[in-house]
Protein backbone atom coordinates (compact mmCIF):
# COMPACT_ATOMS: atom_id res chain seq x y z
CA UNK A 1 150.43 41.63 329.57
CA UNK A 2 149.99 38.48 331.11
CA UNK A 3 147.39 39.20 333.18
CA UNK A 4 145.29 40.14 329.98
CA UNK A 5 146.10 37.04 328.16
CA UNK A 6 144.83 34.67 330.90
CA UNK A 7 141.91 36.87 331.43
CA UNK A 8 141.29 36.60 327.31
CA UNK A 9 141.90 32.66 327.63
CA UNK A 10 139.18 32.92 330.73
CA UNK A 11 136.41 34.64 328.93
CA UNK A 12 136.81 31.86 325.63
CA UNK A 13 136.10 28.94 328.54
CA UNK A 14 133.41 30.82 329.57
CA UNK A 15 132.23 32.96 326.40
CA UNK A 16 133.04 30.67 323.35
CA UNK A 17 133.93 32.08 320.24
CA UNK A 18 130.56 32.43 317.89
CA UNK A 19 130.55 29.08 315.36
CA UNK A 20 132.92 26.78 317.70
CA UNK A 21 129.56 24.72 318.49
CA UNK A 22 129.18 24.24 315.01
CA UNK A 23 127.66 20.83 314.22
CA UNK A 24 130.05 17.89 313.60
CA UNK A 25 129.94 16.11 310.57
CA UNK A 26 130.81 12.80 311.83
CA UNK A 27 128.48 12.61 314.56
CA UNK A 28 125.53 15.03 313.40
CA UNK A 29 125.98 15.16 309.49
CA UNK A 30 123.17 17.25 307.93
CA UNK A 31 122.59 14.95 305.28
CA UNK A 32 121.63 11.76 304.92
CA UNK A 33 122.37 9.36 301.93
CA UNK A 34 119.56 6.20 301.18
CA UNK A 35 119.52 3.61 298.82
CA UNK A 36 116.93 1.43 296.94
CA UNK A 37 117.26 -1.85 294.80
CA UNK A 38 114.18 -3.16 292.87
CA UNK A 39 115.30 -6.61 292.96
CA UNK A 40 118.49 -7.93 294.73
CA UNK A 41 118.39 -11.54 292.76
CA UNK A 42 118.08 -10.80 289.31
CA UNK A 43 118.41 -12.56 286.23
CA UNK A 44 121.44 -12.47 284.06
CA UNK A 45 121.22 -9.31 281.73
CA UNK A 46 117.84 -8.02 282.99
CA UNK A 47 117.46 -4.70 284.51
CA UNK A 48 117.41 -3.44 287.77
CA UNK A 49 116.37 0.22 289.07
CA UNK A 50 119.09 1.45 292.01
CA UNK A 51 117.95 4.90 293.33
CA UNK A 52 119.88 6.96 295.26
CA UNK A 53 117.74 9.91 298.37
CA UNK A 54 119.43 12.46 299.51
CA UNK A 55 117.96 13.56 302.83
CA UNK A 56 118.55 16.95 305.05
CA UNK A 57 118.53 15.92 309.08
CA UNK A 58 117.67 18.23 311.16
CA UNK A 59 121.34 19.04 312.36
CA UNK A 60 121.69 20.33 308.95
CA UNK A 61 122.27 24.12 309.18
CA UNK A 62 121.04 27.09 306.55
CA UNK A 63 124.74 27.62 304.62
CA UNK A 64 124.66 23.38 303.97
CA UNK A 65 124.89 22.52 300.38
CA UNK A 66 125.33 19.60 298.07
CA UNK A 67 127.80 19.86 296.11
CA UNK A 68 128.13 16.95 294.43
CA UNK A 69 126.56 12.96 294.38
CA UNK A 70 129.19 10.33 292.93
CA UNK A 71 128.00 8.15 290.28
CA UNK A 72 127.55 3.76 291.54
CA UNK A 73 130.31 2.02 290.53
CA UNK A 74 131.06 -1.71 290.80
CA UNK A 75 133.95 -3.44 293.25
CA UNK A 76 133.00 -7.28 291.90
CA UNK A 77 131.37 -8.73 288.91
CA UNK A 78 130.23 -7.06 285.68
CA UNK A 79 127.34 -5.11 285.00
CA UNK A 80 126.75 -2.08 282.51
CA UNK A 81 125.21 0.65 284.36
CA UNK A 82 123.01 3.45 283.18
CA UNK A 83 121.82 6.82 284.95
CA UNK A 84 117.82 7.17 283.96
CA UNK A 85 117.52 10.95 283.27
CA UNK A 86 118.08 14.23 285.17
CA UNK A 87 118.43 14.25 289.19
CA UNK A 88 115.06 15.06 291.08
CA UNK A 89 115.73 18.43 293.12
CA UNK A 90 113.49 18.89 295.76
CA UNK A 91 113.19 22.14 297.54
CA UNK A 92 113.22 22.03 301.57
CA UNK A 93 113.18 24.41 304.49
CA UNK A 94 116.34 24.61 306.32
CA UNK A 95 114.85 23.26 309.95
CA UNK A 96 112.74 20.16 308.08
CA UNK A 97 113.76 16.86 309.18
CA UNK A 98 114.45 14.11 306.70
CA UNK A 99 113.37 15.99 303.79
CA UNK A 100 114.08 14.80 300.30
CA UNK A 101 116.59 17.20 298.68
CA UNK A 102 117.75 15.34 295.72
CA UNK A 103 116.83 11.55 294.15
CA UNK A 104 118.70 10.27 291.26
CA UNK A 105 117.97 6.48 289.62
CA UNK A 106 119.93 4.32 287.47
CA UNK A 107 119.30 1.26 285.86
CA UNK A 108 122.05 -1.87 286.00
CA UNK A 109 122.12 -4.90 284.28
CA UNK A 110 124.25 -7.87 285.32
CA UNK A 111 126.15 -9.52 282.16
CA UNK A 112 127.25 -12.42 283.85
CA UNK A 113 126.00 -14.70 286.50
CA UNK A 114 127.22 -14.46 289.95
CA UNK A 115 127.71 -11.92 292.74
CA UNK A 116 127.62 -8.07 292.41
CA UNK A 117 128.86 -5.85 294.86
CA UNK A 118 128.32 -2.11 294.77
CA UNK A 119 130.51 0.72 295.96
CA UNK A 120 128.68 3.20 298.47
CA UNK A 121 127.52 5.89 297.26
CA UNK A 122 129.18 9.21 298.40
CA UNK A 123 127.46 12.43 299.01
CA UNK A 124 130.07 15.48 299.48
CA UNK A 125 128.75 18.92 300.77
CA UNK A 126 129.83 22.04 301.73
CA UNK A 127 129.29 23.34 305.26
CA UNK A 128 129.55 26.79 306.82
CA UNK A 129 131.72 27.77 309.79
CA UNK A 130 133.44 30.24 311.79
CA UNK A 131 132.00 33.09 309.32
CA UNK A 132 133.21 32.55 305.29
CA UNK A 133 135.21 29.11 306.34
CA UNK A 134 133.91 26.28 304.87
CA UNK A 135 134.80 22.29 305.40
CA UNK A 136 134.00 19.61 302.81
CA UNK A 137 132.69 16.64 304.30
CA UNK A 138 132.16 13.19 302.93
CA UNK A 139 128.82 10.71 304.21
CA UNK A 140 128.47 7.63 302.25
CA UNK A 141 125.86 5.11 302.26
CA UNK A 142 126.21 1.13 302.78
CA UNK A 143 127.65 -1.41 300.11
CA UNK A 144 124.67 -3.07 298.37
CA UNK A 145 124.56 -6.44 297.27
CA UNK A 146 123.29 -8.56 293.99
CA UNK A 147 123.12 -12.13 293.27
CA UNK A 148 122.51 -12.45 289.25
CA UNK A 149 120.89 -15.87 288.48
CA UNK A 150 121.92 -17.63 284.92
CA UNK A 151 119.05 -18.02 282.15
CA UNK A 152 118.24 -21.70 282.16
CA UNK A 153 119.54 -22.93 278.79
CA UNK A 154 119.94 -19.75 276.66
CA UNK A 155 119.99 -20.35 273.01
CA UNK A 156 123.14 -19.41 270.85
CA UNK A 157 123.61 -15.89 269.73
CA UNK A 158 122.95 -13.01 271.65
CA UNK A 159 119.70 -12.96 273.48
CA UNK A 160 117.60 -10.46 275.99
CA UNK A 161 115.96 -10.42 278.90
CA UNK A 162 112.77 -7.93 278.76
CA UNK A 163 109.41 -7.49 279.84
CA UNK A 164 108.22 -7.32 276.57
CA UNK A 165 109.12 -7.06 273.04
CA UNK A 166 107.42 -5.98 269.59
CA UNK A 167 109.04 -6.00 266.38
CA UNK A 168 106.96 -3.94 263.27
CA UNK A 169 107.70 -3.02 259.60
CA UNK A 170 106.13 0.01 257.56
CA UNK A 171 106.90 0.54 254.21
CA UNK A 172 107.61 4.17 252.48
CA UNK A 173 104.86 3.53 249.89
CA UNK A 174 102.00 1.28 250.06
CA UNK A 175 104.15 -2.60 248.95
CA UNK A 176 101.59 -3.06 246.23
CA UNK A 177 103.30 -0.96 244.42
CA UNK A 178 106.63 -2.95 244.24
CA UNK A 179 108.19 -2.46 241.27
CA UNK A 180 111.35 -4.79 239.71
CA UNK A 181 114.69 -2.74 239.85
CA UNK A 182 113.24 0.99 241.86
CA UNK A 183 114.07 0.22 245.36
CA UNK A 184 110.96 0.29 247.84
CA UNK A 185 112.27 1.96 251.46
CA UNK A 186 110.96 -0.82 254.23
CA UNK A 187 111.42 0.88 257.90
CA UNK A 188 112.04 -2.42 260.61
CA UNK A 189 111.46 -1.38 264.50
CA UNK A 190 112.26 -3.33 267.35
CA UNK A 191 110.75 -1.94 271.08
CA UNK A 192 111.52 -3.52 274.03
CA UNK A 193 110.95 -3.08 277.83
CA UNK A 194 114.03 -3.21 279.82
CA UNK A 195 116.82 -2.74 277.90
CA UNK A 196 118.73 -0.21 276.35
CA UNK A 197 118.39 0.53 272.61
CA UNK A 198 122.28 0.05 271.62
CA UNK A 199 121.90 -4.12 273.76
CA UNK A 200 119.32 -4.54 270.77
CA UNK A 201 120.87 -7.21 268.46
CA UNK A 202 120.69 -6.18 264.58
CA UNK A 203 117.76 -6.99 262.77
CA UNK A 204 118.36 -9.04 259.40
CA UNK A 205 115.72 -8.64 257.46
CA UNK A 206 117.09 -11.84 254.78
CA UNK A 207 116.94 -12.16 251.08
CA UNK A 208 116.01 -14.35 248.49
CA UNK A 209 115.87 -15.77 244.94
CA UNK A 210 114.09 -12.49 243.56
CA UNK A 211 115.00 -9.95 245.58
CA UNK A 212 117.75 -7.93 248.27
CA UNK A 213 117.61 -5.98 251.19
CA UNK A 214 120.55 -3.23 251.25
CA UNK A 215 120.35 -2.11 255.31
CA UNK A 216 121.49 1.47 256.33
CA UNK A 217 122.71 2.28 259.61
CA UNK A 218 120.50 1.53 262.88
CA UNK A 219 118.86 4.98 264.62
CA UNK A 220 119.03 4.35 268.50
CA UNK A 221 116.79 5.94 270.83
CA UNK A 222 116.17 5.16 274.62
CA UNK A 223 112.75 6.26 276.56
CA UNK A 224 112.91 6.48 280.52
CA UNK A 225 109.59 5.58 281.69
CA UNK A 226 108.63 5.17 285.58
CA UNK A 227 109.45 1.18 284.86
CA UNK A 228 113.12 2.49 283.33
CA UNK A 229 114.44 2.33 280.22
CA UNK A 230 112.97 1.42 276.69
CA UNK A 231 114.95 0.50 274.06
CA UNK A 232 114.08 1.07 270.48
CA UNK A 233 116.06 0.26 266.84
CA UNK A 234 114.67 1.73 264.01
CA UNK A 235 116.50 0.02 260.93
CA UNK A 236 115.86 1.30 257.30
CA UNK A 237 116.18 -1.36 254.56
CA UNK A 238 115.81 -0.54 250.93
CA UNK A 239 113.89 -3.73 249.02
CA UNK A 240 114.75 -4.15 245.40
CA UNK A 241 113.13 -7.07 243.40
CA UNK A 242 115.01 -8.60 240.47
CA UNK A 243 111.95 -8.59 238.34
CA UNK A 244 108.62 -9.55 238.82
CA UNK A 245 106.38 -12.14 240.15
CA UNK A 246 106.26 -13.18 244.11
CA UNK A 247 108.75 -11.76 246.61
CA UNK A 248 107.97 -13.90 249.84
CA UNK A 249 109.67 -11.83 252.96
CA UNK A 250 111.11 -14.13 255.39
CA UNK A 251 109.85 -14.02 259.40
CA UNK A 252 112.22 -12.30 261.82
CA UNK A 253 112.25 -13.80 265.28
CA UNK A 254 114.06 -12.56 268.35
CA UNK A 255 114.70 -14.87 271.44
CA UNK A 256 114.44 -13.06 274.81
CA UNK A 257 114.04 -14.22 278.26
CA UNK A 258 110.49 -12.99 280.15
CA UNK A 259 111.62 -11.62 283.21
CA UNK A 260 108.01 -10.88 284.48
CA UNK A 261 106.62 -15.02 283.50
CA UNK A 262 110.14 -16.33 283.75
CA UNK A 263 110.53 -18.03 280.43
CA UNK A 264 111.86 -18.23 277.34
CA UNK A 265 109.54 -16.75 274.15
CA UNK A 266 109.69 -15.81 270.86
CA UNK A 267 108.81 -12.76 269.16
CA UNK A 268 108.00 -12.96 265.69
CA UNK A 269 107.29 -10.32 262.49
CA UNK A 270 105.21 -12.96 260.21
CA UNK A 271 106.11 -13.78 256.62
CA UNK A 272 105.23 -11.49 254.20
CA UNK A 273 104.50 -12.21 250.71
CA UNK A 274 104.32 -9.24 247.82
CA UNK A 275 103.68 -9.23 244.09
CA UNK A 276 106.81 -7.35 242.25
CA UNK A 277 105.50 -5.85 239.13
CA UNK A 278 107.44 -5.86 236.18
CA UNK A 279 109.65 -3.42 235.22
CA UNK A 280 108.28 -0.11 233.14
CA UNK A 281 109.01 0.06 229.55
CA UNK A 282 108.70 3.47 228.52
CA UNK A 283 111.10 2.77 225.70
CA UNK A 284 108.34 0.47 224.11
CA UNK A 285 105.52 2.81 224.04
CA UNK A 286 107.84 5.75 223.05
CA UNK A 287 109.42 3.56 220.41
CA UNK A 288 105.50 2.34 218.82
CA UNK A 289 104.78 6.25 219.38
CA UNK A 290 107.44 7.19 216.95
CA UNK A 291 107.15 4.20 214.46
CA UNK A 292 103.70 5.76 214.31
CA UNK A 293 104.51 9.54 213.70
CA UNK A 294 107.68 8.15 211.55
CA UNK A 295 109.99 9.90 213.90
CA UNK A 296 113.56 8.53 213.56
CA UNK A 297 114.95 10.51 216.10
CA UNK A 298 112.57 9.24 218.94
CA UNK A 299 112.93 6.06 217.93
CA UNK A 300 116.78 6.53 218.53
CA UNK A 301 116.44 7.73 222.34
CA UNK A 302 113.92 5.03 223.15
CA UNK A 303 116.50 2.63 222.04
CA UNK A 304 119.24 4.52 223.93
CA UNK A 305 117.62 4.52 227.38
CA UNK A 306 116.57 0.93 226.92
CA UNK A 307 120.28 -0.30 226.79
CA UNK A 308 120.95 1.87 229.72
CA UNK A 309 118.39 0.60 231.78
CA UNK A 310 120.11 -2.86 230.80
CA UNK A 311 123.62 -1.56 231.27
CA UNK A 312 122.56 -0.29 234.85
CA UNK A 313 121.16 -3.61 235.93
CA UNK A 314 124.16 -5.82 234.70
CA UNK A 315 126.53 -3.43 236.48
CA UNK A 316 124.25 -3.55 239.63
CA UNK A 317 123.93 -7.42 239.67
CA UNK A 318 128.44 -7.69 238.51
CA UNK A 319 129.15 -5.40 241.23
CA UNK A 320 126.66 -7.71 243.90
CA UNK A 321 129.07 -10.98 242.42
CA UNK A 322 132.22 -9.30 243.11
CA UNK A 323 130.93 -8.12 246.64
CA UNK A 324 129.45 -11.65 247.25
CA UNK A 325 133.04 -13.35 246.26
CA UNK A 326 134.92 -10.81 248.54
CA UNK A 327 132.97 -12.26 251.46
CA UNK A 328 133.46 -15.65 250.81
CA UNK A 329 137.17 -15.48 250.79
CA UNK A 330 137.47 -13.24 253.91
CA UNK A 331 135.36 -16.19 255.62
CA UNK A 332 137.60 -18.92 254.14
CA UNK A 333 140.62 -16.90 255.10
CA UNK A 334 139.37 -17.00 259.15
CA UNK A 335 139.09 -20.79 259.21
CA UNK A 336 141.31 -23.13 261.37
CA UNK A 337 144.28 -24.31 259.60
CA UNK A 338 142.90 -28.26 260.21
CA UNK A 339 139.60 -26.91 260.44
CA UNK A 340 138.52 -28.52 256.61
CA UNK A 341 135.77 -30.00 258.00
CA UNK A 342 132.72 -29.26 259.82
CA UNK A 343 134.31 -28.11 263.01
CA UNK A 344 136.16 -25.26 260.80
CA UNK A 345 132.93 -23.91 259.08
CA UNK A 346 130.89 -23.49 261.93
CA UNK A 347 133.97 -21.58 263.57
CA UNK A 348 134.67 -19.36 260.45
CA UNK A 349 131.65 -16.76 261.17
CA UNK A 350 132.57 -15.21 264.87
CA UNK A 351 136.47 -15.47 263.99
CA UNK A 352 135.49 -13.90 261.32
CA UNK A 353 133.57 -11.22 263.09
CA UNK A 354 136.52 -10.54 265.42
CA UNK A 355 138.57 -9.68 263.01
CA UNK A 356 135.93 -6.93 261.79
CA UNK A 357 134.87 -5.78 264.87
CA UNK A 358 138.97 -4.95 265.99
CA UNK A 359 139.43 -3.15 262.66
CA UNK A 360 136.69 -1.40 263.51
CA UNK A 361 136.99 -0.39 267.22
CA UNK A 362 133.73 -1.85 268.06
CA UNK A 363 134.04 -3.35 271.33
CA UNK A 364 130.44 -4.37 271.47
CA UNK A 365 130.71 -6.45 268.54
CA UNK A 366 134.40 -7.74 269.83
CA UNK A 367 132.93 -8.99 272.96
CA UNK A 368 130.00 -11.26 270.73
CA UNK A 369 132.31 -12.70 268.61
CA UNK A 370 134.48 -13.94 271.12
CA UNK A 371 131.41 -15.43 273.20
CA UNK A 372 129.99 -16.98 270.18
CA UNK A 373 133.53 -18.33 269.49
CA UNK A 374 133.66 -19.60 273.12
CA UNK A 375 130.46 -21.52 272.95
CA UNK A 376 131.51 -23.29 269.71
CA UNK A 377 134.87 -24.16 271.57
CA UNK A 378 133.14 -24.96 275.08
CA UNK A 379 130.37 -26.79 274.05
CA UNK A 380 130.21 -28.85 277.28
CA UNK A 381 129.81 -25.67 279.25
CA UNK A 382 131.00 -22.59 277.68
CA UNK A 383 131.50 -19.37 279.30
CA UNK A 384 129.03 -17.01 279.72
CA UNK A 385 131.44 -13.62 280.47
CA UNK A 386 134.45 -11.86 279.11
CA UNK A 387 136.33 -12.34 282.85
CA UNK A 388 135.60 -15.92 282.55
CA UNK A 389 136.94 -16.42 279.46
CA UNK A 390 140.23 -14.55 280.20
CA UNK A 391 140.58 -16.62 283.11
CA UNK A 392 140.44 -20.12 281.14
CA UNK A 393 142.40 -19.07 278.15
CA UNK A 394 145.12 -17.72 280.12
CA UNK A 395 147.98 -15.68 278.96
CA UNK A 396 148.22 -13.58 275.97
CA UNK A 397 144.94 -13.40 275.37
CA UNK A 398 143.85 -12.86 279.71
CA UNK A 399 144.88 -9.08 279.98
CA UNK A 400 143.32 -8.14 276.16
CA UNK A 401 139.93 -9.84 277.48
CA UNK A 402 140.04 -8.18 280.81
CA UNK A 403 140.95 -4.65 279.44
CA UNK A 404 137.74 -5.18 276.56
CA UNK A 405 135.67 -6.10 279.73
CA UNK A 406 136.71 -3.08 281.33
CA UNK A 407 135.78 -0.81 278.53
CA UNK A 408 132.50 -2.06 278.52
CA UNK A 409 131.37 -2.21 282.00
CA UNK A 410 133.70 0.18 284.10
CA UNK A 411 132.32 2.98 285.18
CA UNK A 412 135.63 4.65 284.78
CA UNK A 413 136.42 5.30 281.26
CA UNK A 414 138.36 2.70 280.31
CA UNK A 415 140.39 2.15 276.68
CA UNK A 416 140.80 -1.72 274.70
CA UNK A 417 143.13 -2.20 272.39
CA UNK A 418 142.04 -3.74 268.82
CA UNK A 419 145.70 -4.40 267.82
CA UNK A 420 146.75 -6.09 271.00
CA UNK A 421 143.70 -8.03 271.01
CA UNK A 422 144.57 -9.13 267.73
CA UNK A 423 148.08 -9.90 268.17
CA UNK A 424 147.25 -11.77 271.61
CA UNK A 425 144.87 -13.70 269.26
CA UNK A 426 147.49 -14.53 266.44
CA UNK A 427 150.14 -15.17 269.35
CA UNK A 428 148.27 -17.65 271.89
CA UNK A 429 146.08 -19.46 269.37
CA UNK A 430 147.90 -21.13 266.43
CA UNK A 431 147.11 -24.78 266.47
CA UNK A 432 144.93 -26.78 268.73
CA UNK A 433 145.43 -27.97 271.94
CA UNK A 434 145.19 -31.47 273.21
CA UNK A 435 141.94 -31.09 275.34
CA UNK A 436 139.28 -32.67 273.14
CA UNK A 437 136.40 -30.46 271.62
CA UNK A 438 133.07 -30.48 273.17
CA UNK A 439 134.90 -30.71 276.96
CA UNK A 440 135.55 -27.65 278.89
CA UNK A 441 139.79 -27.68 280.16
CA UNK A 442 140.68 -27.30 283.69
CA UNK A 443 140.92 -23.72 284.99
CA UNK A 444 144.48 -22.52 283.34
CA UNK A 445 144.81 -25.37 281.51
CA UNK A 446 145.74 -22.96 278.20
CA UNK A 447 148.31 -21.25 279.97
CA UNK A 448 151.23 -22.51 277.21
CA UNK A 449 149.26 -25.36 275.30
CA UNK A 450 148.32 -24.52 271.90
CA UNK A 451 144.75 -23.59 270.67
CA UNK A 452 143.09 -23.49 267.31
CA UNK A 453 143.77 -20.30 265.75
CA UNK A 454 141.48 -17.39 265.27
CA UNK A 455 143.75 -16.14 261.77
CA UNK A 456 145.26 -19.20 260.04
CA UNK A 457 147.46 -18.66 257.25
CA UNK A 458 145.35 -17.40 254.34
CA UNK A 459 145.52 -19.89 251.09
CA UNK A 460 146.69 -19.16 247.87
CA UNK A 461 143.22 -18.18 246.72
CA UNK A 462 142.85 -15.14 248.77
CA UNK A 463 145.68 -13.45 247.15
């Protein structure tokens, strides 16, 4: 029995077992991951096109397989990262060397100045041996690098950077035929090259003296084009004049940064001006039409539906007071408790918008709000991110910033907290601090000092 098992042993040295020359991975893997930047200096929130090749080498045997590509994801800095449609699947014979078997792009856009490093991207596939035994296998691809450069002097509010923007307005009916009190449908577009649809700031269209816009909600719709991705809001607007005579439509500008001429422009929809008609009177003409014929009754119901028509529009323009008043005193409610002055109106709006944005779960509009807040606050140098504003303000409000920065950006899905946002608020910022406004505090300086607050106590005429 020995004998036979050093004789067995013997012919393995000599004979090897079918498969135990199979490739390995680590020194011969059969594919090959490759990756592309468009630009590795970009500017602060412009886009930038990462694609990822997949290639077979020629150690790669028939049963390899992909089975799956890993998304980018970010080790530093914040960017929001978007995959630009379905993988490209090439097919490829099995003993072709560097053939493309898969490319997939995505576009990123840095929200913050400052360095941006990239995880590698991993490439896991399935490789036969020794007969139905398979082995996983991991190859990954190097660590890229971005340096995002800040926007020279960026105006306030929330800006873009493009390659191009158009903004357009068409109107459900030709706006001749404006009419005082039947509302007249106006459809507002905004297109623009390089950014996402949702990035788009809200388009507001303005009133005035003799007449309202009532906006619906946006429509949303993103086009990936060789160049990437195009953005596009589609906003419906219903115009009602008060009576008639001239309704002049105000312009609508958008700022935006030209990444292709590098500079600042300004894209505008020109005023519009519109004659309103008056309202109809069918009630006249019925009621002379019946004075005529001597019909009581007719004359009756044209009196009637004239005092409706009148009821309708005082209710319309009591309800618009009420709504108007509302407003006012949630604004008054948001300002600083010494903030009488000039200093406390300018801050009421984004505190203001905070406080809506966290009852409604919308980080988007969290993260503006606090930024615009910021540069009112900062005005010496404000910051321009959500981590740097966590790391000045320090503790409570830190961990709320950093977990609304993760929700945003992480490519992991990651969960904010409204409440604790707002009680971090309420807790850390009651009264203001002793660094003077205007002059940006030492790095932790708010760690324990007191700050203006974002919710004073509401007065006696808010109820």
């Amino acid at each position: 029995m020995n004998r036979r098992r050093r004789l067995a042993a013997l012919a393995l040295v000599v004979f090897p077992w079918p498969g135990a020359a199979a490739q390995d991975p680590a020194v011969d893997p059969p594919f090959v991951v490759r990756t592309e930047l468009s630009e590795r200096r970009p500017w602060e929130r412009s886009q930038v096109l990462y694609t990822v090749r997949v290639y077979r080498s020629a150690g790669a045997s028939r049963a390899d397989r992909i089975r799956d590509v890993d998304e980018p994801a970010l080790l530093s800095g914040e960017a929001l990262i978007q995959r630009l449609g379905n993988a490209r699947e090439h097919t490829a014979r099995p003993r072709d060397s560097d053939s493309l078997v898969l490319e997939r792009r995505y576009a990123i856009f840095p929200q913050s100045a400052g360095e941006l490093l990239l995880l590698p991207v991993s490439l896991q596939w399935i490789g036969g041996e020794f007969g139905f035994r398979t082995r996983r296998f991991v190859a990954e691809a190097a660590p890229e690098r971005l340096v995002a450069r800040a926007v020279p002097s960026p105006p306030p509010g929330r800006w873009l950077a493009a390659r191009s923007v158009r903004i357009w307005d068409e109107f459900e009916r030709p706006p001749e035929a404006l009419i005082a009190g039947e509302p007249l449908i106006r459809l507002l577009g905004v297109r623009i090259e390089g950014q996402p649809a949702r990035q788009i700031p809200e388009i507001d269209p303005g009133d005035g003296p003799n007449f309202r816009h009532f906006i619906e909600r946006a429509e949303f719709e993103d086009q990936i084009t060789v160049g990437g991705v195009v953005g596009v809001r589609r906003q419906r607007a219903a115009l009602l004049a008060l009576g008639g005579g001239e309704v002049a439509l105000p312009a609508i500008r958008i700022h935006w940064w030209n990444t292709l001429r590098e500079r600042w422009e300004t894209t505008e929809l020109p005023r519009r001006v519109l004659q309103a008609q008056g309202p109809p009177a069918p009630a006249v003409a019925r009621t002379a039409a019946t004075r005529a014929e001597g019909g009581a009754l007719n004359e009756w119901l044209a009196g009637l539906f004239a005092a409706g028509w009148f009821l309708t529009a005082a209710a319309w323009w009591i309800s618009h007071r009420i709504l108007a008043a509302r407003r006012r005193r949630r604004e008054l409610g948001t300002r600083f408790a010494a903030g009488s002055g000039d200093a406390g109106q300018r801050r009421a709006k984004p505190l203001a918008a905070l406080a809506a944005a966290c009852r409604q779960d919308d980080a988007r509009a969290a993260e503006a709000a606090l930024l615009a807040w910021a540069r009112q606050y900062f005005e010496a140098s404000p910051p321009r991110s959500l981590g740097e504003l966590a790391e000045r303000c320090g503790e409570p409000l830190s961990d709320p910033c950093r977990r609304l920065s993760a929700a945003l950006y992480s490519a992991q899905s990651a969960h904010w907290d409204p409440g604790q946002l707002m009680r971090a608020a309420r807790a850390g910022l009651r009264a203001r601090g002793g660094t003077a406004r205007g002059s940006a505090p030492p790095r932790g300086a708010w760690r324990g000092s007191a700050l203006p607050p974002l919710w004073p106590k509401p007065s006696s005429d808010d109820g």
